[in-house]
Protein backbone atom coordinates (compact mmCIF):
# COMPACT_ATOMS: atom_id res chain seq x y z
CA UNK A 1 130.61 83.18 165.06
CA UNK A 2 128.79 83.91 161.75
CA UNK A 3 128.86 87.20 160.20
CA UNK A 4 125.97 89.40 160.85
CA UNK A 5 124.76 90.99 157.98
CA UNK A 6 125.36 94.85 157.30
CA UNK A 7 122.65 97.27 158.10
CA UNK A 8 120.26 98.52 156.19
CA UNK A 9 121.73 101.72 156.04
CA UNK A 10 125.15 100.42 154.77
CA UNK A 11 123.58 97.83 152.49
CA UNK A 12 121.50 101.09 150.83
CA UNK A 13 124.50 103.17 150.69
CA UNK A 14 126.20 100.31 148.64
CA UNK A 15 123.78 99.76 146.40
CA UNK A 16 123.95 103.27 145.24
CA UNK A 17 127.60 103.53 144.97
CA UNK A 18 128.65 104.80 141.24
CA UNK A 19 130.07 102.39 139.46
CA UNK A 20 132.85 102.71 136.90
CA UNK A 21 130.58 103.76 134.11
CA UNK A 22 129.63 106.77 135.88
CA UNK A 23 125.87 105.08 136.72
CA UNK A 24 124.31 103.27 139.99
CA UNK A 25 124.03 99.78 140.85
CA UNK A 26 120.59 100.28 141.15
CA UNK A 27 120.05 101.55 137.96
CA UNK A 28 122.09 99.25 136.15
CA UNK A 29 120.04 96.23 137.68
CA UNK A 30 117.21 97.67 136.86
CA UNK A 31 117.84 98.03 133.47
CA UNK A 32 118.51 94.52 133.11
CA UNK A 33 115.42 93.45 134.43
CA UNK A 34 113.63 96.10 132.01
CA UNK A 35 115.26 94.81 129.43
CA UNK A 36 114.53 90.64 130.42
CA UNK A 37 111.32 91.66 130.37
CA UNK A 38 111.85 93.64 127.26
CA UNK A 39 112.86 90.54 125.44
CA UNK A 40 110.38 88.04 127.23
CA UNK A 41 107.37 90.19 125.97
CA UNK A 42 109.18 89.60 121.91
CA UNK A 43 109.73 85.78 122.53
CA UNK A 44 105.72 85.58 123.63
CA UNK A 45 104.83 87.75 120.49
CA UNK A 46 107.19 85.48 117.78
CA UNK A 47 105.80 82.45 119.65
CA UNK A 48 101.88 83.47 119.08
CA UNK A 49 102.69 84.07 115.30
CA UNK A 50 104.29 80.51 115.33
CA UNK A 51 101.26 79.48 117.16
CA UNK A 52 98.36 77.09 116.13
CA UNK A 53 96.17 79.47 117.49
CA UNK A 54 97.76 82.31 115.26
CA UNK A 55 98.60 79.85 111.44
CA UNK A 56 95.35 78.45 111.44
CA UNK A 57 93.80 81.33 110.43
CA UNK A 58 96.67 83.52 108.83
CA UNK A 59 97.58 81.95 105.47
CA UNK A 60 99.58 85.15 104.74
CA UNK A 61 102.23 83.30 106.76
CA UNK A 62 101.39 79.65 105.22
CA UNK A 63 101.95 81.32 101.88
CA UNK A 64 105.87 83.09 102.93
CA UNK A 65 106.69 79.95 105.30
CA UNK A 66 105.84 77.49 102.51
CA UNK A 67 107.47 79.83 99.37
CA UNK A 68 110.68 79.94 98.18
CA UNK A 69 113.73 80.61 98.58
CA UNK A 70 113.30 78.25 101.72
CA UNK A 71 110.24 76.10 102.21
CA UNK A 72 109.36 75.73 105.61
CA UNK A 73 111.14 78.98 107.03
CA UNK A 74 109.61 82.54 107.03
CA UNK A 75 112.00 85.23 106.83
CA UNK A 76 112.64 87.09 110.15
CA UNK A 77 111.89 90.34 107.79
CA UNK A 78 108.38 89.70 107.89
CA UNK A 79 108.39 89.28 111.98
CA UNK A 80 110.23 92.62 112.50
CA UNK A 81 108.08 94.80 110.37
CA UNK A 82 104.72 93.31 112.17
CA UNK A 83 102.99 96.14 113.66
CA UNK A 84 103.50 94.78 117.45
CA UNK A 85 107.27 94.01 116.99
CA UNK A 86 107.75 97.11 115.33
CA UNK A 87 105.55 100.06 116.93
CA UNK A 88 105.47 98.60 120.31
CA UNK A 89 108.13 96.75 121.32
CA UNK A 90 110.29 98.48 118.83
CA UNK A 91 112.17 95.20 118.67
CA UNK A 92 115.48 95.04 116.71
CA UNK A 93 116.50 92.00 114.40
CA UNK A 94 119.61 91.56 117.76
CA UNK A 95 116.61 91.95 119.88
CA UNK A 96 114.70 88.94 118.35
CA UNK A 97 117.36 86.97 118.25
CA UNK A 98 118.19 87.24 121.81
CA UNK A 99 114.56 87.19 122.68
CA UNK A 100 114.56 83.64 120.97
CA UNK A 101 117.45 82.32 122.32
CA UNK A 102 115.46 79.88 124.60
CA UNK A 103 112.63 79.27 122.45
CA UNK A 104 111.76 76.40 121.08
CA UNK A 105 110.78 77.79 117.46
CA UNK A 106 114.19 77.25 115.11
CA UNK A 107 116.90 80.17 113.89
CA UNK A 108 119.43 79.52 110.99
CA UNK A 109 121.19 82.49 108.41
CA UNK A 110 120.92 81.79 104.87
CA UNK A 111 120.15 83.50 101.42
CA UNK A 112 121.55 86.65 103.04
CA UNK A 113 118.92 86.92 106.00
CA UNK A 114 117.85 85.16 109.51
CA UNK A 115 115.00 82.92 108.99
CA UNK A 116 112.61 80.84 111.61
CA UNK A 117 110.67 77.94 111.44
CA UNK A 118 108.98 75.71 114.11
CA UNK A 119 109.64 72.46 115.14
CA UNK A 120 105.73 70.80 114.36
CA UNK A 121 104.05 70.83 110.68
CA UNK A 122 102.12 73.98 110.23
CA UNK A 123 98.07 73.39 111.18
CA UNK A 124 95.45 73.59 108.48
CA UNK A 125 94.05 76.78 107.40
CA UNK A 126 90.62 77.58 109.09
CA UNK A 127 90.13 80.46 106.67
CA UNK A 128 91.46 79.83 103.24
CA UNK A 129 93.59 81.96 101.13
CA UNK A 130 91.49 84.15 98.57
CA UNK A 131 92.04 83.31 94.97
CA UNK A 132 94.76 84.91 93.06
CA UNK A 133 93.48 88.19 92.04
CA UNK A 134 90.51 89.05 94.97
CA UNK A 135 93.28 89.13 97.25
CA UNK A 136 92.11 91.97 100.32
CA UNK A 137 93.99 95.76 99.51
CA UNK A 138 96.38 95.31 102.37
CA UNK A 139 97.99 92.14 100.00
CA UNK A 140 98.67 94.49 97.05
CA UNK A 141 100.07 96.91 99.87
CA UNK A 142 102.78 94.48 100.87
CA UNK A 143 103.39 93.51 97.30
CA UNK A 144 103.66 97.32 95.20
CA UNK A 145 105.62 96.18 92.22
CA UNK A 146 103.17 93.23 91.42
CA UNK A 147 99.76 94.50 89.46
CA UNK A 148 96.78 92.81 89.94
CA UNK A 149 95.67 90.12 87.24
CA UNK A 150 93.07 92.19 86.36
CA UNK A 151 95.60 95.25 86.19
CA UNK A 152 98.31 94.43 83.96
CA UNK A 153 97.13 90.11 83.30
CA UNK A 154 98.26 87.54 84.81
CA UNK A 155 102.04 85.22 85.40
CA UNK A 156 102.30 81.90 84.80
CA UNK A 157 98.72 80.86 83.85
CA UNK A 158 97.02 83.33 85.97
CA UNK A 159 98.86 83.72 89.41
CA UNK A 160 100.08 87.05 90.88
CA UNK A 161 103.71 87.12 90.54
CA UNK A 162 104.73 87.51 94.57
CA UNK A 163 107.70 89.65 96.00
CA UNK A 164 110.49 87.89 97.79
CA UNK A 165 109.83 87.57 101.82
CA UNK A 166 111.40 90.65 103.13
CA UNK A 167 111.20 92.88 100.17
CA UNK A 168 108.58 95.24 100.82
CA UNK A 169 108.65 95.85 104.75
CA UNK A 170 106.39 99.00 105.28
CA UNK A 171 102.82 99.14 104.02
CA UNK A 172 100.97 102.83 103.22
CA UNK A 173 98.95 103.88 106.86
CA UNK A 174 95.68 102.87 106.99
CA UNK A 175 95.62 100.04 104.68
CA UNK A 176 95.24 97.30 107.19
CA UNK A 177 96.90 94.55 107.92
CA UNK A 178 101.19 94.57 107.88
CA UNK A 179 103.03 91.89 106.67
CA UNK A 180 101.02 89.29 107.72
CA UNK A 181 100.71 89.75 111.54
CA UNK A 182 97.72 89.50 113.14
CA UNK A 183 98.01 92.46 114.99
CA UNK A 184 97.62 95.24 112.94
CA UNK A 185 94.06 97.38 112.61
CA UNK A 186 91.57 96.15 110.21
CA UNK A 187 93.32 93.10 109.74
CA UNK A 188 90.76 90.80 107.67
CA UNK A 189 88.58 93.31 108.49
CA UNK A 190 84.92 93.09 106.27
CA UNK A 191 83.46 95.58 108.23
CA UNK A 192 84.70 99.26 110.10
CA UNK A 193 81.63 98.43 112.25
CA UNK A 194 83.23 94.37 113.39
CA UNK A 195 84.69 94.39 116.91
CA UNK A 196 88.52 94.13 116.83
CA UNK A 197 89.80 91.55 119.19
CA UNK A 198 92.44 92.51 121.45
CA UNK A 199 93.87 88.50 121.56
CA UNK A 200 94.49 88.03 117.72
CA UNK A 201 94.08 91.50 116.48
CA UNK A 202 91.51 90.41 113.97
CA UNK A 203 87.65 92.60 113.21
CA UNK A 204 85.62 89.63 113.89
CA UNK A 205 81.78 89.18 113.92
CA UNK A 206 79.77 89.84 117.28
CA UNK A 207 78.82 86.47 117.13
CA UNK A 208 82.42 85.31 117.64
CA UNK A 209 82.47 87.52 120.55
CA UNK A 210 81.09 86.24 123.93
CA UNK A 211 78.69 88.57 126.10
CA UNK A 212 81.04 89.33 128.55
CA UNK A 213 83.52 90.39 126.06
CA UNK A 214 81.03 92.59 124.54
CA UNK A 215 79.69 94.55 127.32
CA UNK A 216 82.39 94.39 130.41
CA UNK A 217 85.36 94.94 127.69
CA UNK A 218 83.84 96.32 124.97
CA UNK A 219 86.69 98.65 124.44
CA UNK A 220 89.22 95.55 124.15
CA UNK A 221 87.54 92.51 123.44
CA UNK A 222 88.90 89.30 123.56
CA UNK A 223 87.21 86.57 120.90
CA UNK A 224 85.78 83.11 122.22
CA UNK A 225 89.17 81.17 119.96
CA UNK A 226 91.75 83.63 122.07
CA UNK A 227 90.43 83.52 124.91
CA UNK A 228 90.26 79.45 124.92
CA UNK A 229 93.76 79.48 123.42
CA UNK A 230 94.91 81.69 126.43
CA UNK A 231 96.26 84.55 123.85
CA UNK A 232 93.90 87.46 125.38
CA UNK A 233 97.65 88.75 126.41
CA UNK A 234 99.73 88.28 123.78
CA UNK A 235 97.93 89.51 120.59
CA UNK A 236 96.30 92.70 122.65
């Protein structure tokens, strides 16, 4: 005859049986669900910065993937001190790496760090990078040991010397966008007064906005390229 199952009460009573560690079942099951969903939430967040959505309009990562000292890769420095990995998933370097463990985008160690790269060419900027020199104030904040051209004149026939990816991971508060994610407050911001959009974390004009966004979540809206690229959750 087949085995009937335990009751519920005996089925309760061994789920909360301590285990060696001193804990619960329970609780230990739990916390490795918190913590799959921990790193599921970093993959998503790595992936959007990786995504077309994302590098068509951020050339602060065309300009570390495509510099030295490896073309193509960015440095995973860059990713952990991004506003979102940082602040609020509080994501470790092990943390990342797990998280990316079945992603598609590509890991490898050299020049002393971890470095990432995906697997398609990079898309075309949408919004091109500023000329050396009128660079926005959150640029020189990432890069504190190079003056401005106008400041101190300029390297090599005019361009801004540039620190190494990973070099400067903190910028001062307030100053805007953080190492080239596109999640942090005032990021390409032109105006205080620009809606900020919860999807890429960018100010962007009204116009870019649709009305819904504007009036039903006016407190987090969402811009018309997000929301067609689907990345209302992942940049908000």
């Amino acid at each position: 005859a087949a085995r009937r199952p335990p009751p519920v009460a005996a089925r309760t009573a061994q789920a909360q049986k301590p285990s060696e560690h001193g804990g619960f079942v329970y609780q230990q099951v739990r916390a490795r669900g918190v913590h799959a969903q921990h790193l599921r939430a970093v993959r998503r967040q790595v992936e959007y910065y990786f995504s077309d959505c994302n590098l068509r309009q951020d050339w602060f990562f065309h300009e570390k993937i495509h510099g030295e000292p490896e073309p193509g890769w960015l440095d995973i420095g860059w990713i952990l001190s991004c506003p979102r990995i940082r602040n609020v998933h509080r994501a470790t370097l092990d943390d990342v790496l797990e998280a990316l463990k079945p992603s598609t985008l590509l890991v490898k160690q050299a020049a002393g760090s971890h470095w990432l790269r995906r697997g398609r060419p990079l898309p075309p900027l949408v919004e091109p990078r500023p000329a050396p020199g009128d660079e926005p104030d959150w640029y020189w904040s990432l890069h504190p040991t190079t003056a401005r051209a106008e400041d101190s004149g300029a390297v090599d026939g005019g361009a801004p010397a540039l620190a190494a990816p990973g070099d400067v991971l903190d910028s001062p508060a307030g100053t805007g966008r953080e190492l080239g994610s596109p999640d942090a407050t005032g990021a390409h911001a032109s105006s205080a007064d620009e809606p900020l959009c919860a999807g890429c974390g960018r100010r962007r004009s009204r116009d870019l906005f649709s009305k819904a966004q504007l009036t039903k979540h006016r407190k987090s809206p969402t811009c018309k390229a997000c929301v067609a690229a689907g990345g209302a959750d992942v940049g908000s």
